[in-house]
Protein backbone atom coordinates (compact mmCIF):
# COMPACT_ATOMS: atom_id res chain seq x y z
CA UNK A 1 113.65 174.40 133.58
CA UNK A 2 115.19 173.98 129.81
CA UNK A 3 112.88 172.50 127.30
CA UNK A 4 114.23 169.24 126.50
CA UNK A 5 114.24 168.50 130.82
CA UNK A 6 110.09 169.28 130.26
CA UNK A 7 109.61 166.74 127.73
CA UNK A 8 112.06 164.34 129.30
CA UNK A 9 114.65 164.35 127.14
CA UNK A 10 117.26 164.66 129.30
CA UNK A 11 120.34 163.20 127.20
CA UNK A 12 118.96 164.25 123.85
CA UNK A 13 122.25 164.68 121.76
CA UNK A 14 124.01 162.40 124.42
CA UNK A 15 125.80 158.83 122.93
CA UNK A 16 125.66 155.68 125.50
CA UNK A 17 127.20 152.43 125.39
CA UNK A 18 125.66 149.81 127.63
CA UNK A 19 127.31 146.63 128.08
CA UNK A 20 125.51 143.33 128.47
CA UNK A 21 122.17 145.20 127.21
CA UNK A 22 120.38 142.79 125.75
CA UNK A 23 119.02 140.95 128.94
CA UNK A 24 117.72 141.97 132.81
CA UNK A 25 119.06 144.74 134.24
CA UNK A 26 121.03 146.06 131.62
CA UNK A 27 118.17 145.94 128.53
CA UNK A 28 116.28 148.30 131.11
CA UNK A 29 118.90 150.72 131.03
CA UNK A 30 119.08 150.94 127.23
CA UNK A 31 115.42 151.41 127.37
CA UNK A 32 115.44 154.10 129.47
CA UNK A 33 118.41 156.10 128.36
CA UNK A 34 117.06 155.46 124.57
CA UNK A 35 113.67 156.91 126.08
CA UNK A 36 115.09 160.22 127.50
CA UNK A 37 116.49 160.56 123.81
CA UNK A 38 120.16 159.06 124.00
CA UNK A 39 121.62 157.78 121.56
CA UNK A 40 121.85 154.07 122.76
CA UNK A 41 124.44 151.29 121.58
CA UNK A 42 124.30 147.94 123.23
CA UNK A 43 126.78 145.32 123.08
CA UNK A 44 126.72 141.64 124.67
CA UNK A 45 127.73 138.04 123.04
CA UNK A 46 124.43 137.08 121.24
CA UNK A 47 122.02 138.73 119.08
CA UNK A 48 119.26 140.25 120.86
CA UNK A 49 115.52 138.86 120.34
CA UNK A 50 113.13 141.09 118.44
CA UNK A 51 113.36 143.01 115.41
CA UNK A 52 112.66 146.59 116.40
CA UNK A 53 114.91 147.95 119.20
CA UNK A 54 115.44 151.39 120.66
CA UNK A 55 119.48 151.10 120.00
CA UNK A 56 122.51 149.77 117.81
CA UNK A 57 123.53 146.70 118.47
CA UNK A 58 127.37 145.36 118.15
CA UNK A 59 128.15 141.72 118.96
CA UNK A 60 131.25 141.62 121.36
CA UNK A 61 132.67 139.18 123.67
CA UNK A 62 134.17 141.46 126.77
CA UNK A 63 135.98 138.43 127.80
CA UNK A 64 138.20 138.56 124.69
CA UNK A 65 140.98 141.85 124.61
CA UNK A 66 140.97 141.54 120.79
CA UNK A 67 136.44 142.30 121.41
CA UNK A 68 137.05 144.92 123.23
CA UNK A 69 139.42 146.89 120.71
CA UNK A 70 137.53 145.98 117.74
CA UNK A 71 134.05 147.38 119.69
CA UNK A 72 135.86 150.49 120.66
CA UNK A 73 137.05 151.32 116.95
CA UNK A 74 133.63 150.79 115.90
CA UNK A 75 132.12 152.87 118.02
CA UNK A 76 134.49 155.69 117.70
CA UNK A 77 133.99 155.05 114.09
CA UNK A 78 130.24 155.04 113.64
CA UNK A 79 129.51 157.74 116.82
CA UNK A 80 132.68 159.70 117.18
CA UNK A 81 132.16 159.83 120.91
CA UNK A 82 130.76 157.92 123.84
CA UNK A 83 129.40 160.50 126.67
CA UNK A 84 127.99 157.57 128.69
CA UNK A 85 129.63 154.31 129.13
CA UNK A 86 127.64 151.72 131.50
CA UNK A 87 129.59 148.78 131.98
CA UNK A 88 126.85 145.92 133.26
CA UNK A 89 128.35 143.19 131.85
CA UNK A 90 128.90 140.23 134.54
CA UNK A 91 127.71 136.82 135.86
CA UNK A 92 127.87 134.36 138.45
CA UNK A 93 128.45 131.02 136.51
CA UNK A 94 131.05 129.48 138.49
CA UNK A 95 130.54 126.18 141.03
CA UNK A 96 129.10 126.65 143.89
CA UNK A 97 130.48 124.33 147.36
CA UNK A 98 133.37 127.06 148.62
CA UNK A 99 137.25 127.37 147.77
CA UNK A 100 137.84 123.58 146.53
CA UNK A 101 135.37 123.67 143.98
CA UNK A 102 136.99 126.46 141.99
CA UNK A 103 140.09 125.88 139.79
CA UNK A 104 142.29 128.83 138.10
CA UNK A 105 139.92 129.01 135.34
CA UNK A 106 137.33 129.65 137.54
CA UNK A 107 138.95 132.35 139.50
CA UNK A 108 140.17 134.06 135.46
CA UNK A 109 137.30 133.67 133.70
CA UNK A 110 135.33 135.34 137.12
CA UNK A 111 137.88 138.25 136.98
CA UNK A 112 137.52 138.83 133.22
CA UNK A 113 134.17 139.09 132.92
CA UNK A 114 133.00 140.68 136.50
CA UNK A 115 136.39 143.38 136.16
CA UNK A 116 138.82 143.33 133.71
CA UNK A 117 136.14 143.76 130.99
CA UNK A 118 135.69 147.30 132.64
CA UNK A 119 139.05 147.98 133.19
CA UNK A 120 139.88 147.51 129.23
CA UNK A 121 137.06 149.28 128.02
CA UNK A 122 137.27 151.85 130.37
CA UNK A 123 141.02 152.25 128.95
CA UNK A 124 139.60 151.83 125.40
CA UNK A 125 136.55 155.02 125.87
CA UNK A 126 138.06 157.16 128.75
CA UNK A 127 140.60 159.30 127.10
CA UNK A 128 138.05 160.79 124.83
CA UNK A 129 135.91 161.63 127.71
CA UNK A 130 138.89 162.95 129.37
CA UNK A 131 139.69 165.41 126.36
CA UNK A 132 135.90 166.44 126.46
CA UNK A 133 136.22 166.97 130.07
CA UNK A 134 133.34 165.81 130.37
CA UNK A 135 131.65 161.85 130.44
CA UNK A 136 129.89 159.85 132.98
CA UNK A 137 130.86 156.21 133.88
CA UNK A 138 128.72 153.65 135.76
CA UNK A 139 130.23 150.26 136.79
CA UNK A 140 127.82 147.77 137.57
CA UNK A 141 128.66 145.87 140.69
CA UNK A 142 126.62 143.96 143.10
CA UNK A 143 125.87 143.53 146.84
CA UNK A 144 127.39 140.26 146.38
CA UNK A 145 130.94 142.37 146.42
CA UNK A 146 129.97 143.41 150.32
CA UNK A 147 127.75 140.15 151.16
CA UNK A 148 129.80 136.83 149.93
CA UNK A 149 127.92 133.54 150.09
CA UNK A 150 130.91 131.06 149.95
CA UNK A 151 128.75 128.22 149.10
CA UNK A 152 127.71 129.95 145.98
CA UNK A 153 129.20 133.26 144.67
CA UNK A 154 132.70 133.27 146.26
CA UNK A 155 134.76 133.75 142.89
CA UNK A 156 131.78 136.39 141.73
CA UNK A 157 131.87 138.33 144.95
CA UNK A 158 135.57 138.64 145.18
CA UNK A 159 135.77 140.15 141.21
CA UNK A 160 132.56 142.58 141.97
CA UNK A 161 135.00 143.84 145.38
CA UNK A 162 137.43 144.23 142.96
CA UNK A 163 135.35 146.05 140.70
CA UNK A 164 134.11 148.53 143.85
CA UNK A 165 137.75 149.68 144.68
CA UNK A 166 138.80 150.16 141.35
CA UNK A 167 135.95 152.45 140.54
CA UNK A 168 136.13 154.21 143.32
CA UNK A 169 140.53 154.96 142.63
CA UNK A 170 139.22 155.96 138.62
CA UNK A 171 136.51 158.34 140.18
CA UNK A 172 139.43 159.84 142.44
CA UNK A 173 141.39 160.57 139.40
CA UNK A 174 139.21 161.53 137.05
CA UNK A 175 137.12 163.72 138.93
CA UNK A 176 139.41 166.49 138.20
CA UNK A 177 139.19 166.26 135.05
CA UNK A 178 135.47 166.44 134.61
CA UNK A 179 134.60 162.89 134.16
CA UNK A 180 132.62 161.34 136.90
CA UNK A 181 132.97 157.48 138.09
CA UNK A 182 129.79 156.02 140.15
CA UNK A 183 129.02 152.32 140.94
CA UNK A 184 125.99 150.51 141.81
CA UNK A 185 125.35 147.41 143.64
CA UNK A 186 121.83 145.74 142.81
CA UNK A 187 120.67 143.22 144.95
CA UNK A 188 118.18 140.12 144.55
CA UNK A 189 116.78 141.36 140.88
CA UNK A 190 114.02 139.77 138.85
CA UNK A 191 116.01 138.98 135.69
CA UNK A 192 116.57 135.50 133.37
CA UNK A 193 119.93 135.25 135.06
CA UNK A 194 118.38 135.05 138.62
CA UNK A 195 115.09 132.70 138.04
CA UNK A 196 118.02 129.92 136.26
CA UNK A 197 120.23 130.69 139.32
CA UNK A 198 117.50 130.42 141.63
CA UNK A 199 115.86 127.21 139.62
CA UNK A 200 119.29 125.21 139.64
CA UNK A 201 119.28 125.56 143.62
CA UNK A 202 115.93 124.31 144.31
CA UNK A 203 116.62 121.32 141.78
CA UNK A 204 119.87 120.47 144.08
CA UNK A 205 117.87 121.24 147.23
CA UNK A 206 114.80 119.18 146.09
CA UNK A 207 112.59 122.11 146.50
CA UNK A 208 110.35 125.05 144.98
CA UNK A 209 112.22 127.95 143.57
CA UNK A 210 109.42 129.99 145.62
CA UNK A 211 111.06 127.87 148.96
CA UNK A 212 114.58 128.29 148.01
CA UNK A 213 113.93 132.08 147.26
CA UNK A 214 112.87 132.86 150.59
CA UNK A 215 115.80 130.79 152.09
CA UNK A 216 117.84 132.54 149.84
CA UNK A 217 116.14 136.11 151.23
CA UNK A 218 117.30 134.37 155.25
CA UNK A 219 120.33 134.04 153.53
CA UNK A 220 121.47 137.22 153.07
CA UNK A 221 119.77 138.89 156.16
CA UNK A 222 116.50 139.55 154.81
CA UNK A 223 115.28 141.47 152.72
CA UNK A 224 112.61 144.42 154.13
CA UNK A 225 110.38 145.17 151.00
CA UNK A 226 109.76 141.24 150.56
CA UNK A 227 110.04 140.83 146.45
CA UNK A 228 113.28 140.88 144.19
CA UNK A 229 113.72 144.46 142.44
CA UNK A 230 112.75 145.14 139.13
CA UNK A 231 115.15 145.79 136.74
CA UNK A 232 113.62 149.34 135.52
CA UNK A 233 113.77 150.44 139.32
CA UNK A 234 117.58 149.79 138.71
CA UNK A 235 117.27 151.77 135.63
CA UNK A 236 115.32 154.50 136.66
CA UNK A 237 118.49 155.29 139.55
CA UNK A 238 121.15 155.05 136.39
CA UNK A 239 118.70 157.65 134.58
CA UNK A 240 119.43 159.78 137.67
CA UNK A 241 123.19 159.36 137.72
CA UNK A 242 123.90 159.86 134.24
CA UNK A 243 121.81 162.91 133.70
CA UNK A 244 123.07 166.39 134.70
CA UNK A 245 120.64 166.51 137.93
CA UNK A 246 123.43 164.51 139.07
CA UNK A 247 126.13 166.77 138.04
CA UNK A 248 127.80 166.53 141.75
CA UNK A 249 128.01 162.61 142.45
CA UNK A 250 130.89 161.18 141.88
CA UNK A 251 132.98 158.24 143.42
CA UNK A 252 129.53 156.89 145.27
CA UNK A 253 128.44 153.43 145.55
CA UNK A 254 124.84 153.10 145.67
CA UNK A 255 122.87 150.14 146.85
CA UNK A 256 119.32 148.87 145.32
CA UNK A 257 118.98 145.77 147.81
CA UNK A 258 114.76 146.09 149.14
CA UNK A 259 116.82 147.34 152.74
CA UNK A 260 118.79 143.68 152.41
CA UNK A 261 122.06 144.80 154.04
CA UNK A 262 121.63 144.79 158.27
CA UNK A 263 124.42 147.32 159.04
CA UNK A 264 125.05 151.00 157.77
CA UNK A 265 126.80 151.35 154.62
């Protein structure tokens, strides 16, 4: 065992961008990468809270193309390199109530954010990897992509399906060339995101967001460990991926969903 894997340093001299960092799942993944000695830059819309953090911090809107060049300059600028690139940016803020409640904006602004951010900066960061031969990509999906609820994450579920086959075509042609592609699909996670999702339900339904959570948990088939995940436990599996312990995974999709889904993946 090398030195830096005793003292958990893992991806000491190692450069990450995580997208959508400054909130839930993805803030925990900054953490932890910035804790096993990474060099961590996060980027999302707003300015994160608190005045010590364990990363940089570039404000970019992954919905606009014009963000997503002007973040990739300035990274290649300030870092030189990305060796990690976790693309968690995404959200489910479209209507609920099925097909007729969703226009064409809908349906874009679901694809931009949930995919085509990842495709463009994906296109922005890969070709350095590639001329490395070496890099490590994680996409950020959900079980949503597998388990629509057409009342209330139709548009969101079709993107993140989108976003599973696309990974999995980029991890087929990359592989080759030393750069691995893995996804991950959280389920039912204790974030911000999910307590205002799960709060605007029980206000429609007339009930207590500990009620509509549990009818949300019948919902989708159960779920076997009985609690939403905690975003480090989501973290602590991208630690895994990204480090070289997981040298041979590639083109995987792994599920974090408390046993939620009733059939075999």
């Amino acid at each position: 065992m090398d030195e830096q894997t005793k003292t958990g340093q893992e991806l000491s001299g190692k450069i990450a961008l995580v997208t959508g960092g400054t909130k839930g799942i993805g803030k925990a993944i900054a953490a932890r990468l910035a804790a096993s000695g990474a060099t961590v830059i996060v980027t999302a819309r707003n300015q994160p809270d608190g005045t010590v953090l364990p990363y940089q911090f570039i404000k970019a809107d992954l919905s606009q193309t014009e963000d997503i060049k002007s973040l990739a300059d300035n990274v290649t600028l300030q870092f030189g390199q990305i060796d990690i690139l976790i693309n968690n940016m995404g959200a489910n803020t479209f209507p609920g109530g099925g097909f007729s409640a969703l226009n064409d904006e809908d349906w874009n602004q679901a694809l931009q954010i949930n995919l085509l951010s990842s495709v463009r900066l994906d296109r922005a960061l890969l070709p350095g990897m590639l001329e490395r031969k070496n890099g490590v990509i994680i996409h950020v999906s959900s079980t949503s992509g597998q388990f629509p609820i057409w009342e209330s994450t139709m548009a969101y579920s079709s993107a993140k399906a989108a976003l599973n086959t696309y990974s999995k075509a980029l991890s087929d042609e990359v592989a080759p060339q030393g750069v691995r592609v893995i996804t991950i699909s959280p389920g039912l996670t204790n974030t911000e995101a999910m307590s205002n999702f799960l709060g605007d339900l029980a206000q429609k339904a007339a009930i207590s967001v500990e009620e509509m959570t549990q009818n949300l948990f019948k919902r989708v088939g159960g779920v076997p460990l009985g609690r939403l995940a905690k975003p480090e436990e989501t973290a602590e599996l991208v630690h895994f991926l990204v480090t070289p312990k997981a040298a041979y995974i590639t083109g995987a999709n792994y599920f974090i969903d408390g046993g939620n889904f009733p059939v075999v993946k």
